[in-house]
C-alpha atoms as a PDB file:
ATOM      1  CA  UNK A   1      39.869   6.292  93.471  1.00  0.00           C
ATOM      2  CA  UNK A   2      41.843   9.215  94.659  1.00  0.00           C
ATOM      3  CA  UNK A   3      44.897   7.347  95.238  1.00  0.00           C
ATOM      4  CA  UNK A   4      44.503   5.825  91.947  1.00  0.00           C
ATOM      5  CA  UNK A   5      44.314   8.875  89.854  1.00  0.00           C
ATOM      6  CA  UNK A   6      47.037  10.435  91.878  1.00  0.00           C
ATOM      7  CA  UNK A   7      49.564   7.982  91.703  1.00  0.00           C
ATOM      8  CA  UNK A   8      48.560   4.802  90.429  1.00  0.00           C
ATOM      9  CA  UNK A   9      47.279   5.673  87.146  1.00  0.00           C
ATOM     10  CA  UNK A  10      49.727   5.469  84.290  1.00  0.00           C
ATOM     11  CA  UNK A  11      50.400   8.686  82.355  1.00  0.00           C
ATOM     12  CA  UNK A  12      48.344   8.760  79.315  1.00  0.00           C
ATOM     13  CA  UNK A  13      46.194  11.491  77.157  1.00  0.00           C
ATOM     14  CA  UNK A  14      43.425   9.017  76.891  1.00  0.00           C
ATOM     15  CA  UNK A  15      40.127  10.223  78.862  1.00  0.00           C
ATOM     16  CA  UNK A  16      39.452   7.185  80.256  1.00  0.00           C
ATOM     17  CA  UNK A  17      39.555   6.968  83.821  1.00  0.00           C
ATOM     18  CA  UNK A  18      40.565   3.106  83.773  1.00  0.00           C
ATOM     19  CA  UNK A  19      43.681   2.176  82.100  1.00  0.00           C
ATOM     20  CA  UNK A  20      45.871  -0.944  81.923  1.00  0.00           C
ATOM     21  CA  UNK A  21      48.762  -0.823  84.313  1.00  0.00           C
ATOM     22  CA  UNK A  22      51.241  -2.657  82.190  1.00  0.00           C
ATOM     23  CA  UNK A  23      52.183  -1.598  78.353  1.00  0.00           C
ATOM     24  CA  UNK A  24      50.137  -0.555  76.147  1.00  0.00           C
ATOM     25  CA  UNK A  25      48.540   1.262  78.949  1.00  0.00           C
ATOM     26  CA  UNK A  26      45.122   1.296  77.046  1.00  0.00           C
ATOM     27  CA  UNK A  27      41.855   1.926  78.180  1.00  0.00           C
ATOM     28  CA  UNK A  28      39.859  -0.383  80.106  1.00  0.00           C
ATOM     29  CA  UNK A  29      36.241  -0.340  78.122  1.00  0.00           C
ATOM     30  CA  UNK A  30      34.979  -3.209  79.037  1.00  0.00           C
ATOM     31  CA  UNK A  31      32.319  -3.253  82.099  1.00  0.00           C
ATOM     32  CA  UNK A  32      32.750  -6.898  83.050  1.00  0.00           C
ATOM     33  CA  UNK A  33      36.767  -5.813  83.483  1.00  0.00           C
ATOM     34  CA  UNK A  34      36.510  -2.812  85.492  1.00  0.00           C
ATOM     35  CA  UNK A  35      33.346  -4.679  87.461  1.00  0.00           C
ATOM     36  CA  UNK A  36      35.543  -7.483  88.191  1.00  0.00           C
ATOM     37  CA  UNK A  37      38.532  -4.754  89.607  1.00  0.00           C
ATOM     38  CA  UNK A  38      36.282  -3.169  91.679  1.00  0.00           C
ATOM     39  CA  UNK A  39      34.343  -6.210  93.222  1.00  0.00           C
ATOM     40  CA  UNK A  40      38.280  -7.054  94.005  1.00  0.00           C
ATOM     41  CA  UNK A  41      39.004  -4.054  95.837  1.00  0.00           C
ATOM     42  CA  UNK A  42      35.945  -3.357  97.448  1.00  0.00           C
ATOM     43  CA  UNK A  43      36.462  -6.976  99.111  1.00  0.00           C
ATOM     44  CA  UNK A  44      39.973  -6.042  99.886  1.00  0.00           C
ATOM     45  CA  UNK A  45      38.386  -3.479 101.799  1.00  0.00           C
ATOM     46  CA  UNK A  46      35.995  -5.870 103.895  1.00  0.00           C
ATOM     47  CA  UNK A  47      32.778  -4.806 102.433  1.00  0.00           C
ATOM     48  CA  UNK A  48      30.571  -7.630 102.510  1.00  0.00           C
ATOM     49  CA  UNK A  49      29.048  -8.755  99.098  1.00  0.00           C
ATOM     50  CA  UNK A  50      26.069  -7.123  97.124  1.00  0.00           C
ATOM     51  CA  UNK A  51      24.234  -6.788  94.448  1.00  0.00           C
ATOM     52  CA  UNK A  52      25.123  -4.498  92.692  1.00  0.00           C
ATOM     53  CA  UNK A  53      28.622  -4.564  93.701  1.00  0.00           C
ATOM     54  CA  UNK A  54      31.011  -3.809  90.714  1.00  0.00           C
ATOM     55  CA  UNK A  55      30.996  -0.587  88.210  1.00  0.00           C
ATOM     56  CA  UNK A  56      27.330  -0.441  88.109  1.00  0.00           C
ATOM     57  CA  UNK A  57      27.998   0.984  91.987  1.00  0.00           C
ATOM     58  CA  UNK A  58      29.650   3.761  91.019  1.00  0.00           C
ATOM     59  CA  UNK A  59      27.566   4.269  87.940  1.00  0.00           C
ATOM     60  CA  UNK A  60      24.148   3.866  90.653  1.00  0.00           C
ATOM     61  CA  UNK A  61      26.051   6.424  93.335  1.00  0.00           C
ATOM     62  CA  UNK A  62      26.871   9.211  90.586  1.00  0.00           C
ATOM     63  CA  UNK A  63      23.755   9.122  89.398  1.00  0.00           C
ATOM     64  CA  UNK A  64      22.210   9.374  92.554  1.00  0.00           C
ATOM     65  CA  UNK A  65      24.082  11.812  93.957  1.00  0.00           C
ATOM     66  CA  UNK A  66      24.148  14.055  90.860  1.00  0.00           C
ATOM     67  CA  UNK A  67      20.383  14.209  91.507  1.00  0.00           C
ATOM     68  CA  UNK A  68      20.234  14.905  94.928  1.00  0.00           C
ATOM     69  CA  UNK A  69      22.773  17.845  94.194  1.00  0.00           C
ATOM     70  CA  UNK A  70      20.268  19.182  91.606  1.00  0.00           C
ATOM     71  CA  UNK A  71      21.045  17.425  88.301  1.00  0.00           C
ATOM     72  CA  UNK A  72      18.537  16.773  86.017  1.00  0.00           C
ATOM     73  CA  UNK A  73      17.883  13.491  84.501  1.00  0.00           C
ATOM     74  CA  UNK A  74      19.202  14.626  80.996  1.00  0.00           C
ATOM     75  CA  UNK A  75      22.404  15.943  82.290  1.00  0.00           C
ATOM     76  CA  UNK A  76      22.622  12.665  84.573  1.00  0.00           C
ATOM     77  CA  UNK A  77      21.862  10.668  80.990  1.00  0.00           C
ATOM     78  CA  UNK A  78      24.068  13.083  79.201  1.00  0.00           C
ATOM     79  CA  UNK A  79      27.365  12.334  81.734  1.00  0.00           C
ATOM     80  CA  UNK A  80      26.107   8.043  82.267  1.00  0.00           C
ATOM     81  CA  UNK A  81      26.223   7.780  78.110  1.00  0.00           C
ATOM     82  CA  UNK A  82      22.104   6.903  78.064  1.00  0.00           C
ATOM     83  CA  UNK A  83      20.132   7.872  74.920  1.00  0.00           C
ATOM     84  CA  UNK A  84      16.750   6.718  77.139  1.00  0.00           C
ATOM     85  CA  UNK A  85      15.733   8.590  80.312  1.00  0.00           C
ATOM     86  CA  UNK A  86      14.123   5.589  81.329  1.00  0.00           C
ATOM     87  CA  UNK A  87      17.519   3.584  81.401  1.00  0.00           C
ATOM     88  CA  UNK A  88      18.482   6.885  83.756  1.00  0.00           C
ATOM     89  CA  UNK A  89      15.849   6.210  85.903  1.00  0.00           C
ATOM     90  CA  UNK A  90      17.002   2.803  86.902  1.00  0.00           C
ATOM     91  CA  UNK A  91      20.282   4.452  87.882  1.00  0.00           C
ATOM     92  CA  UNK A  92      19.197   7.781  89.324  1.00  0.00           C
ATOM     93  CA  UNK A  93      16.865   6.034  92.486  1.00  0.00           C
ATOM     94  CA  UNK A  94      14.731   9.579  93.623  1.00  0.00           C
ATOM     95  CA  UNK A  95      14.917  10.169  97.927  1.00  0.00           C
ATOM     96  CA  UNK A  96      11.085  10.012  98.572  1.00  0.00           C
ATOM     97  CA  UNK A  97      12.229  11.955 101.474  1.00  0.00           C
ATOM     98  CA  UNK A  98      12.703  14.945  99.988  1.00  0.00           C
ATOM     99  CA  UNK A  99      10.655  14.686  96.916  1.00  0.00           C
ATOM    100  CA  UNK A 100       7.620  14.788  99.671  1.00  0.00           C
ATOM    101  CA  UNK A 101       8.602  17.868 101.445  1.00  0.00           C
ATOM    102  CA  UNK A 102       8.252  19.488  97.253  1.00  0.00           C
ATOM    103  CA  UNK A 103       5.119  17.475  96.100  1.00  0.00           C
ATOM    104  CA  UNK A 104       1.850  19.202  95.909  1.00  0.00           C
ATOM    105  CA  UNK A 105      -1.025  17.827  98.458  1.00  0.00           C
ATOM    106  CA  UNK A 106      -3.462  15.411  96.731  1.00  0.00           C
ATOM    107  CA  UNK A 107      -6.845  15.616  97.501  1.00  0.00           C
ATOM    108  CA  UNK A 108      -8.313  12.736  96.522  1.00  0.00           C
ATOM    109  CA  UNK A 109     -10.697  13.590  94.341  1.00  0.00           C
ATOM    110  CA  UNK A 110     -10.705  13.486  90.078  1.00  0.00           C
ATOM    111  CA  UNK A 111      -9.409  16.115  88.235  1.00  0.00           C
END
């Protein structure tokens, strides 16, 4: 990604990180396009196949790493485009881990 956005990426004052690399260097808005560009490179690189294994990786690993660096699930549906916090959810996977070392004992009994 780095080299990409360093030297790779055409000049352009679109906001889109994914552009065309031959004229009209438009954006690239389409996820099965930039899905099938990753699952490409990410095979270049000798990582075996999975599922997920295109742009809904990167969308997964931002998510889950905005929350383990603090982010709420608004500002994680706020920067993924989601109008549902559910939809977040399935994106934003919680580390069990360290949600138990915050949770509050149970006791067992009713309320």
């Amino acid at each position: 990604m780095v080299s990409y956005l360093t030297t790779t990426r055409p000049t352009s004052p679109s906001r889109y990180v994914f552009l065309r690399l031959k004229p009209p260097f438009r954006p690239l808005v389409r996820a099965c396009g930039i899905g099938r560009l990753v699952r490409r490179a990410l095979e270049r690189t000798g990582i075996p196949p999975r599922t997920p294994m295109g742009a809904h990786l990167f969308r997964h690993t931002a998510a889950s790493l905005m929350v383990q660096h603090g982010a709420t699930f608004k500002e994680v549906a706020d920067v993924l485009g989601h109008r549902s916090l559910q939809t977040t959810g399935l994106y934003a996977k919680l580390d069990f881990t360290n949600l138990a070392a915050v949770a509050l004992p149970w006791n067992g009994g009713g309320q």
